[in-house]
C-alpha atoms as a PDB file:
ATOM      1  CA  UNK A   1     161.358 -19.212   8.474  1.00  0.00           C
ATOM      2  CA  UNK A   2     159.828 -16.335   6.157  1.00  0.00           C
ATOM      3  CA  UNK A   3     159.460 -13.004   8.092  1.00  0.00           C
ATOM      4  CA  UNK A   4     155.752 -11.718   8.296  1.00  0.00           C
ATOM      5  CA  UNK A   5     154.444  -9.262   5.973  1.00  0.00           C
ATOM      6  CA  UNK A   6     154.908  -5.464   8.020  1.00  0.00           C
ATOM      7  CA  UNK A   7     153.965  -2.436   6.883  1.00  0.00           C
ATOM      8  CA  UNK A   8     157.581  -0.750   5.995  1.00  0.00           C
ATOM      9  CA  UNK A   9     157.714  -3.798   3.110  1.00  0.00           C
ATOM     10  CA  UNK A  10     154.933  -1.690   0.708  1.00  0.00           C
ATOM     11  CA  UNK A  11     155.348   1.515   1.817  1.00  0.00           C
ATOM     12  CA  UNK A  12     155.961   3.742  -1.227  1.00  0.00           C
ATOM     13  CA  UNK A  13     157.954   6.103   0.941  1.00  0.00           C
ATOM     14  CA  UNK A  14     160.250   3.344   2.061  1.00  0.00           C
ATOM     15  CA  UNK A  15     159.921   1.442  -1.859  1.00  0.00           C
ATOM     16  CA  UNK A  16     161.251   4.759  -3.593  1.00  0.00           C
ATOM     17  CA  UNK A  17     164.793   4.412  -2.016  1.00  0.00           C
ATOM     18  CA  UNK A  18     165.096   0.594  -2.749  1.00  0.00           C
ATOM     19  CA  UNK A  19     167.453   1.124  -5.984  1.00  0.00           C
ATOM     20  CA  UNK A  20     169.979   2.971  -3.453  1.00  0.00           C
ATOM     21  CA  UNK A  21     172.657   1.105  -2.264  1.00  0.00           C
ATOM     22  CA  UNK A  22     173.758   0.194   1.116  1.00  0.00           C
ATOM     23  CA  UNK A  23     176.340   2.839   1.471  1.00  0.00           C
ATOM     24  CA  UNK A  24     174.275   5.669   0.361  1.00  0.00           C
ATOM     25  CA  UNK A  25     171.347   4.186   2.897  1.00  0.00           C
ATOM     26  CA  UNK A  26     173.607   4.387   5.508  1.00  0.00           C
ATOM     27  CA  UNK A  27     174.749   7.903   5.035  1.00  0.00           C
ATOM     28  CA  UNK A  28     171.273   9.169   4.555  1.00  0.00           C
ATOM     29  CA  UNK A  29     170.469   6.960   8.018  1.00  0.00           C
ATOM     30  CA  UNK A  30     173.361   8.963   9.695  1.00  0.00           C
ATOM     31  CA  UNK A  31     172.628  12.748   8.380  1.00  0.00           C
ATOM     32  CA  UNK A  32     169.178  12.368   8.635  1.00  0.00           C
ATOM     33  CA  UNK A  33     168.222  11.237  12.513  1.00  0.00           C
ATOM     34  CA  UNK A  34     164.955  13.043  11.874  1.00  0.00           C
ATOM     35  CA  UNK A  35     163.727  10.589   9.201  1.00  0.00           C
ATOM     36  CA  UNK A  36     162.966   6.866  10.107  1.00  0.00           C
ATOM     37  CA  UNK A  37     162.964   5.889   5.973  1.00  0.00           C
ATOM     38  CA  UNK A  38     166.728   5.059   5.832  1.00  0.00           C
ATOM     39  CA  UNK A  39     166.638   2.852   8.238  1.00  0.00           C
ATOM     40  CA  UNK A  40     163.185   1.304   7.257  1.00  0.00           C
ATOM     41  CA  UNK A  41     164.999   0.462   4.139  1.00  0.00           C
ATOM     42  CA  UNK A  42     167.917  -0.806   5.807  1.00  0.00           C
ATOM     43  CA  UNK A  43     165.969  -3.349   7.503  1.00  0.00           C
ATOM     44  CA  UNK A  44     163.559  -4.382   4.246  1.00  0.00           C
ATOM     45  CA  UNK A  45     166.692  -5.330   2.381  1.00  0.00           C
ATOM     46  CA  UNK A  46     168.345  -7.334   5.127  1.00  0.00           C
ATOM     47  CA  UNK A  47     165.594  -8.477   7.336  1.00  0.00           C
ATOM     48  CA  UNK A  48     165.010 -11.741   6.004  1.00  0.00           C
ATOM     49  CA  UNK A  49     168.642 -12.818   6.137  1.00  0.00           C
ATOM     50  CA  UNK A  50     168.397 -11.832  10.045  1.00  0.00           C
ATOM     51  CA  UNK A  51     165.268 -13.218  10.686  1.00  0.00           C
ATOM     52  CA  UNK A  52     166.673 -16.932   9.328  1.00  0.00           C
ATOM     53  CA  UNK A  53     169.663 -16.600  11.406  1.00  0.00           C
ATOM     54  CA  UNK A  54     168.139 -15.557  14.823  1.00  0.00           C
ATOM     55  CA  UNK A  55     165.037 -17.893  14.351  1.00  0.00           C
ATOM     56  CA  UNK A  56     167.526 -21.096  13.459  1.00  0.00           C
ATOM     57  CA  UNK A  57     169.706 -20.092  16.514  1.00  0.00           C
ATOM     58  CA  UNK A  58     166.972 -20.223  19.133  1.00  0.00           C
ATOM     59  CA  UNK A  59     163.991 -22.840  19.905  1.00  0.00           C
ATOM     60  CA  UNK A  60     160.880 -20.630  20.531  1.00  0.00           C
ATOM     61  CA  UNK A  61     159.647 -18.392  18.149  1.00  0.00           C
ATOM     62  CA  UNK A  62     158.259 -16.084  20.689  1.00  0.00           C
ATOM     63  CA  UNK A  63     162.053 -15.553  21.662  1.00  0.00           C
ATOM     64  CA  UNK A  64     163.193 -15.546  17.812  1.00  0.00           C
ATOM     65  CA  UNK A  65     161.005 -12.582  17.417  1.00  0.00           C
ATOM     66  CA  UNK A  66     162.079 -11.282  20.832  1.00  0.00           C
ATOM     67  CA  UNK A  67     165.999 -11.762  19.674  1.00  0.00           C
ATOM     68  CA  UNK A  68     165.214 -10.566  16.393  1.00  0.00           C
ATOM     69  CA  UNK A  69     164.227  -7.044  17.577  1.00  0.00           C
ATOM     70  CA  UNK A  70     166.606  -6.642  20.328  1.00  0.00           C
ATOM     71  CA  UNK A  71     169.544  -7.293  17.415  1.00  0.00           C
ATOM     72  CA  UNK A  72     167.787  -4.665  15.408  1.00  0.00           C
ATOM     73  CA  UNK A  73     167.606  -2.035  18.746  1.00  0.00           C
ATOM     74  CA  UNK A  74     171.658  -2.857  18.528  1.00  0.00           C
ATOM     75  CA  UNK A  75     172.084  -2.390  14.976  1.00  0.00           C
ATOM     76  CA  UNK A  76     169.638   0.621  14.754  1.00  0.00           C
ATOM     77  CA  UNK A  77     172.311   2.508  17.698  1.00  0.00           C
ATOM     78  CA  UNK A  78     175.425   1.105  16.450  1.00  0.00           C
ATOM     79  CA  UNK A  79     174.979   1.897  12.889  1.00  0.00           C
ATOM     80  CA  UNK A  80     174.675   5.923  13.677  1.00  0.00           C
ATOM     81  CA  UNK A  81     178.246   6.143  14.035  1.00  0.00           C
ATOM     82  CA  UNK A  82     179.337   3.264  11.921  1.00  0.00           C
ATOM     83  CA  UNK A  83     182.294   3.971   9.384  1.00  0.00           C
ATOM     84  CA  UNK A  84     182.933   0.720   7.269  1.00  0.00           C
ATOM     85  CA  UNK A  85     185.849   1.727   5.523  1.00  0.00           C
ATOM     86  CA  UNK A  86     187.375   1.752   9.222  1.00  0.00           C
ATOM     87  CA  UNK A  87     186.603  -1.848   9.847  1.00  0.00           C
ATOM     88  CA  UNK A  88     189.914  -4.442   9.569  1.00  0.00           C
ATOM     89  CA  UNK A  89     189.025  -6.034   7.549  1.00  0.00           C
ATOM     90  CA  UNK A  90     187.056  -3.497   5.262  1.00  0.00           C
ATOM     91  CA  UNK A  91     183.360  -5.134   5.522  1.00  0.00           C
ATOM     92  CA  UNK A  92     180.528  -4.530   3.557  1.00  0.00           C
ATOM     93  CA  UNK A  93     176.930  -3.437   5.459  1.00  0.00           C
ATOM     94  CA  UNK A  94     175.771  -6.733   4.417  1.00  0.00           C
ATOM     95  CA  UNK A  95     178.896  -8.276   6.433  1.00  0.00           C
ATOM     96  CA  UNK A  96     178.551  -5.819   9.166  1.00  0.00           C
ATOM     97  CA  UNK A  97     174.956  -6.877   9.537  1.00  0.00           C
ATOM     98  CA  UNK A  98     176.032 -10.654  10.151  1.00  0.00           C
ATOM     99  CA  UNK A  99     178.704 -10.276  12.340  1.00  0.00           C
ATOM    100  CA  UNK A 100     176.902  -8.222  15.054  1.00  0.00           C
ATOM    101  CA  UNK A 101     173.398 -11.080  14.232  1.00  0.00           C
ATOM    102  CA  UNK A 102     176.226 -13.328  15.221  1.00  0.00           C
ATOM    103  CA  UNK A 103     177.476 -11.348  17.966  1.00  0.00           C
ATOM    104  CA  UNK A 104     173.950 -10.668  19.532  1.00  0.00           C
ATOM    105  CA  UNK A 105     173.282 -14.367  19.347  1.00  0.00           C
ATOM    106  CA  UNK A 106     176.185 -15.745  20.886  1.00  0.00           C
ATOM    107  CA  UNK A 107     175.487 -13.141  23.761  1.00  0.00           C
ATOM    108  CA  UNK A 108     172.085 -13.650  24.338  1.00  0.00           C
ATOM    109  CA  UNK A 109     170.410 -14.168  27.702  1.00  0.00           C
ATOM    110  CA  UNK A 110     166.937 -15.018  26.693  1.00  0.00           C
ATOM    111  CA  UNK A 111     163.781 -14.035  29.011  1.00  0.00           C
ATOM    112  CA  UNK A 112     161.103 -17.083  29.501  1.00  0.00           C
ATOM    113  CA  UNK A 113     158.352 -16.910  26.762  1.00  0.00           C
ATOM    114  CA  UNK A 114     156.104 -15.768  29.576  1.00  0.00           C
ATOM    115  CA  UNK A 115     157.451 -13.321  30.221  1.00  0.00           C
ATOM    116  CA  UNK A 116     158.656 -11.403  26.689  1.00  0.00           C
ATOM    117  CA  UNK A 117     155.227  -9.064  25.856  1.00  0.00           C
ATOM    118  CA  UNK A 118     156.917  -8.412  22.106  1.00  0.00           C
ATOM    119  CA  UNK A 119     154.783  -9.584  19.220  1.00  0.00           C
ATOM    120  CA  UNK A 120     156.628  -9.400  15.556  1.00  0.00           C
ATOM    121  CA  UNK A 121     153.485  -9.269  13.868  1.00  0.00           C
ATOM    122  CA  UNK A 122     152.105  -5.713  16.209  1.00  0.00           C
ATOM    123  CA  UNK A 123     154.978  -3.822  16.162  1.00  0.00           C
ATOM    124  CA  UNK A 124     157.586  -3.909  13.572  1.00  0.00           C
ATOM    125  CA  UNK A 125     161.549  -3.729  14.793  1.00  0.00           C
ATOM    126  CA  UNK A 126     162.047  -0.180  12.932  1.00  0.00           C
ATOM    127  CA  UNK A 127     158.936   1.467  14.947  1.00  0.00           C
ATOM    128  CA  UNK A 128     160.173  -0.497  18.199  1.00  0.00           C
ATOM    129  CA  UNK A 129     163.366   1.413  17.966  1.00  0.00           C
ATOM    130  CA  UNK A 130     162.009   4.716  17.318  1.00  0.00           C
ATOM    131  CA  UNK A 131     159.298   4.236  19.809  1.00  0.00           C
ATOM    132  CA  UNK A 132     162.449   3.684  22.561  1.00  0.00           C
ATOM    133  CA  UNK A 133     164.033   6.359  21.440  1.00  0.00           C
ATOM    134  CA  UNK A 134     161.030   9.051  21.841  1.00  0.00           C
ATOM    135  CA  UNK A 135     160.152   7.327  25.029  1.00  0.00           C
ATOM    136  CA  UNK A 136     163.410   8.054  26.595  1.00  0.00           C
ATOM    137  CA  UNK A 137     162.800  11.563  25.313  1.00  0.00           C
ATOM    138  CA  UNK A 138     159.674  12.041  28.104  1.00  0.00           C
ATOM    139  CA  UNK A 139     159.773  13.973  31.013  1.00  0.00           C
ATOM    140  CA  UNK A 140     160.466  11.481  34.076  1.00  0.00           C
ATOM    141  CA  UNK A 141     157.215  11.251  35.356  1.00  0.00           C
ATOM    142  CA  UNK A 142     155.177  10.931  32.213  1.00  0.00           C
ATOM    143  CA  UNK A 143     157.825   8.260  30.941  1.00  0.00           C
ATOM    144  CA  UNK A 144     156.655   6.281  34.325  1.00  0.00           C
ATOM    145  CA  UNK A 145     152.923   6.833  34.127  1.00  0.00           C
ATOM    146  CA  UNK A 146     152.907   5.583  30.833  1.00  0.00           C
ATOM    147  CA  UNK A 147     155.078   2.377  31.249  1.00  0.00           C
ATOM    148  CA  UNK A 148     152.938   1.839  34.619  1.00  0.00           C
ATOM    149  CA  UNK A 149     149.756   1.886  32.914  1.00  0.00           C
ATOM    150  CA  UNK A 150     150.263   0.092  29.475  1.00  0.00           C
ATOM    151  CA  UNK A 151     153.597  -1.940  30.100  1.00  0.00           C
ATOM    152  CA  UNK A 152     152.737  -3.230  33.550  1.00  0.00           C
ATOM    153  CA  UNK A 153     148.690  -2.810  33.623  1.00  0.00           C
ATOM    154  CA  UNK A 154     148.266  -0.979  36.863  1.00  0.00           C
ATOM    155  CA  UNK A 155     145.164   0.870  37.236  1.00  0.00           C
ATOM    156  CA  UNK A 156     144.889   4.434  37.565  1.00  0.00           C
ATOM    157  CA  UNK A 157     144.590   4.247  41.410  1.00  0.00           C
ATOM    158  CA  UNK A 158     147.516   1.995  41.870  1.00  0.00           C
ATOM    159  CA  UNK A 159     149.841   4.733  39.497  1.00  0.00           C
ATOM    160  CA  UNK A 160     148.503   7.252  42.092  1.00  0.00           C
ATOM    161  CA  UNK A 161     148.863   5.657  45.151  1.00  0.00           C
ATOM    162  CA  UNK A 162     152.709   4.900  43.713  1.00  0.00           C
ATOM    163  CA  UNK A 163     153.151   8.895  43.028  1.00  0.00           C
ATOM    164  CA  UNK A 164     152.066   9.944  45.733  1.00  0.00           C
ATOM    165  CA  UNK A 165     154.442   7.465  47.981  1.00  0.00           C
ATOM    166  CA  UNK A 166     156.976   9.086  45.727  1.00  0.00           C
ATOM    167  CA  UNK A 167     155.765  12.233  47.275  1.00  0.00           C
ATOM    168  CA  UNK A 168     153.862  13.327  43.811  1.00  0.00           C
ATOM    169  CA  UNK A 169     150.727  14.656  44.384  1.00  0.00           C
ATOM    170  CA  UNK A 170     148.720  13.440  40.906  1.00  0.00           C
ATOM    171  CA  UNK A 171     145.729  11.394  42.503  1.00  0.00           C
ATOM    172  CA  UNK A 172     143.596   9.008  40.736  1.00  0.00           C
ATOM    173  CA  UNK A 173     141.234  11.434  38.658  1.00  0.00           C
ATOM    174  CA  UNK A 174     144.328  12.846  36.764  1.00  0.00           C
ATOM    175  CA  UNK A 175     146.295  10.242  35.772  1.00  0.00           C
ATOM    176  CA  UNK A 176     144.110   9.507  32.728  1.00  0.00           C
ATOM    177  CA  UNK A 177     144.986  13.796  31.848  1.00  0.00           C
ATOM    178  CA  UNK A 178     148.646  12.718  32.582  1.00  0.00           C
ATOM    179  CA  UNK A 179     148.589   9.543  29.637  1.00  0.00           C
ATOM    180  CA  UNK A 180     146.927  11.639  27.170  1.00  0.00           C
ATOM    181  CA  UNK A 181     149.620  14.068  27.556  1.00  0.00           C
ATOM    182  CA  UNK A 182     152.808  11.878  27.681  1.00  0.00           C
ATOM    183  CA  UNK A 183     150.977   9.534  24.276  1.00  0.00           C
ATOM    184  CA  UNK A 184     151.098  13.303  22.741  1.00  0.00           C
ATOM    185  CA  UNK A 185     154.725  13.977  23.506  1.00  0.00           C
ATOM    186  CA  UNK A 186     155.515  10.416  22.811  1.00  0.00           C
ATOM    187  CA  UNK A 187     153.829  10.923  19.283  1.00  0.00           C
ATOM    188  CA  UNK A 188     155.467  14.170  18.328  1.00  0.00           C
ATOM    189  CA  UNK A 189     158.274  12.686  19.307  1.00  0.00           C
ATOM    190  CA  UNK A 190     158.668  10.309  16.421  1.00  0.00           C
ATOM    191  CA  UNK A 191     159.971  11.466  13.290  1.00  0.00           C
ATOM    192  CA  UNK A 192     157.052  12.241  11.003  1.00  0.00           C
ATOM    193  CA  UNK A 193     157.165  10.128   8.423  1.00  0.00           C
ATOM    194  CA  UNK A 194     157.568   6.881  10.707  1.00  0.00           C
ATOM    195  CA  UNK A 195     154.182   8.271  12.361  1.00  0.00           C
ATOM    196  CA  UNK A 196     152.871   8.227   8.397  1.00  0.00           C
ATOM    197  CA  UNK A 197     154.607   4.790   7.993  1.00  0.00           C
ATOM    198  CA  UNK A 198     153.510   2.955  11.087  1.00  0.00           C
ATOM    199  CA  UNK A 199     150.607   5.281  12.695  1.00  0.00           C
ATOM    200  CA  UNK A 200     148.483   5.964   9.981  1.00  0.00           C
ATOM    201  CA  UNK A 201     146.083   4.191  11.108  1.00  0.00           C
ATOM    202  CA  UNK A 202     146.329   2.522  14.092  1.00  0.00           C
ATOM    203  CA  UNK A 203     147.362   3.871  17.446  1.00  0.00           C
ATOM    204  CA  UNK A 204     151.138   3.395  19.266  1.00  0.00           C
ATOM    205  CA  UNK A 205     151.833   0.546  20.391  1.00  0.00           C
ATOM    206  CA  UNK A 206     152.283  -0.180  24.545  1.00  0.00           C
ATOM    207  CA  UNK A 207     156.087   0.980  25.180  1.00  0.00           C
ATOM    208  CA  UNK A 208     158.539  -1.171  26.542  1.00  0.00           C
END
């Protein structure tokens, strides 16, 4: 099954390191944590070959795409400490890459298509994972307001009526003061040339 056309693929940002190879990629990816490029590039050159394997391994393509980003979130954490020359055998990234597909695979406990909110085609895997990692970087309550209101819908009255329960006094006519704040942290939270990448033009995408 081809993979759908996302924005990292034309990017001239993510183009100019294409001639690297993987192990240069990868150290750039592990020196730089404040630049999303490496691993943009990363995941152009071995998307496809992912994509095949998770969407022949699984019958919905709602939970291929779901599978295929949730391999990606693995690889994108595992590879930050990765050393291949320490691998018995010695494997190559390429290798690497298809042994922990397979791995993720084998292991995976699939949601029901109702109930996986990820769409392949809005949010690319690459902005997914750097979108978790700046959301885990929030403050506790904004991190909540924000999943309550665009991950789980709940109006700005229910997310007060919750805090205050909680014993947090925000009330109805602030929570809208509290999202604009935690999308603001959440934005400068991304590295900035992922937010040139992905954001350019559109706004973030609802957390998960």
């Amino acid at each position: 099954m081809q993979l759908p056309l996302l924005p990292e693929i034309s990017h001239p940002k993510v183009q100019a390191l294409f001639q690297k190879n993987d192990r240069d990629l990868l150290l750039l990816f592990q020196r730089h944590p404040d630049e999303g490029q490496y691993f943009a590039a990363i995941f152009c050159r071995y998307a496809q070959v992912i994509y095949t394997l998770v969407t022949t391994a699984t019958r919905s393509p709602v939970q291929a795409d779901y599978l295929f980003v949730r391999t990606w979130e693995y690889i994108f954490h595992e590879m930050r400490a990765l050393d291949l020359r320490a691998t018995v055998p010695q494997l190559s990234l390429q290798s690497w890459l298809i042994n922990v597909t397979a791995m993720t695979i084998n292991r995976a406990d699939l949601p029901s298509v109702e109930d996986i909110n990820y769409s392949l085609t809005d949010t690319s895997p690459v902005l997914w994972c750097y979108l978790n990692q700046a959301l885990n970087q929030l403050p506790g309550n904004l991190r909540l307001v924000l999943l309550l209101s665009r991950t789980f819908h709940w109006s700005a009255a229910r997310i007060a009526a919750y805090l205050q329960a909680e014993g947090d006094r925000t009330d109805a006519s602030t929570v809208n003061e509290v999202l604009i704040e935690a999308y603001r942290i959440l934005e400068d939270a991304l590295p900035p040339d992922i937010r040139e990448i992905y954001l350019a033009d559109r706004p973030i995408p609802t957390p998960v």
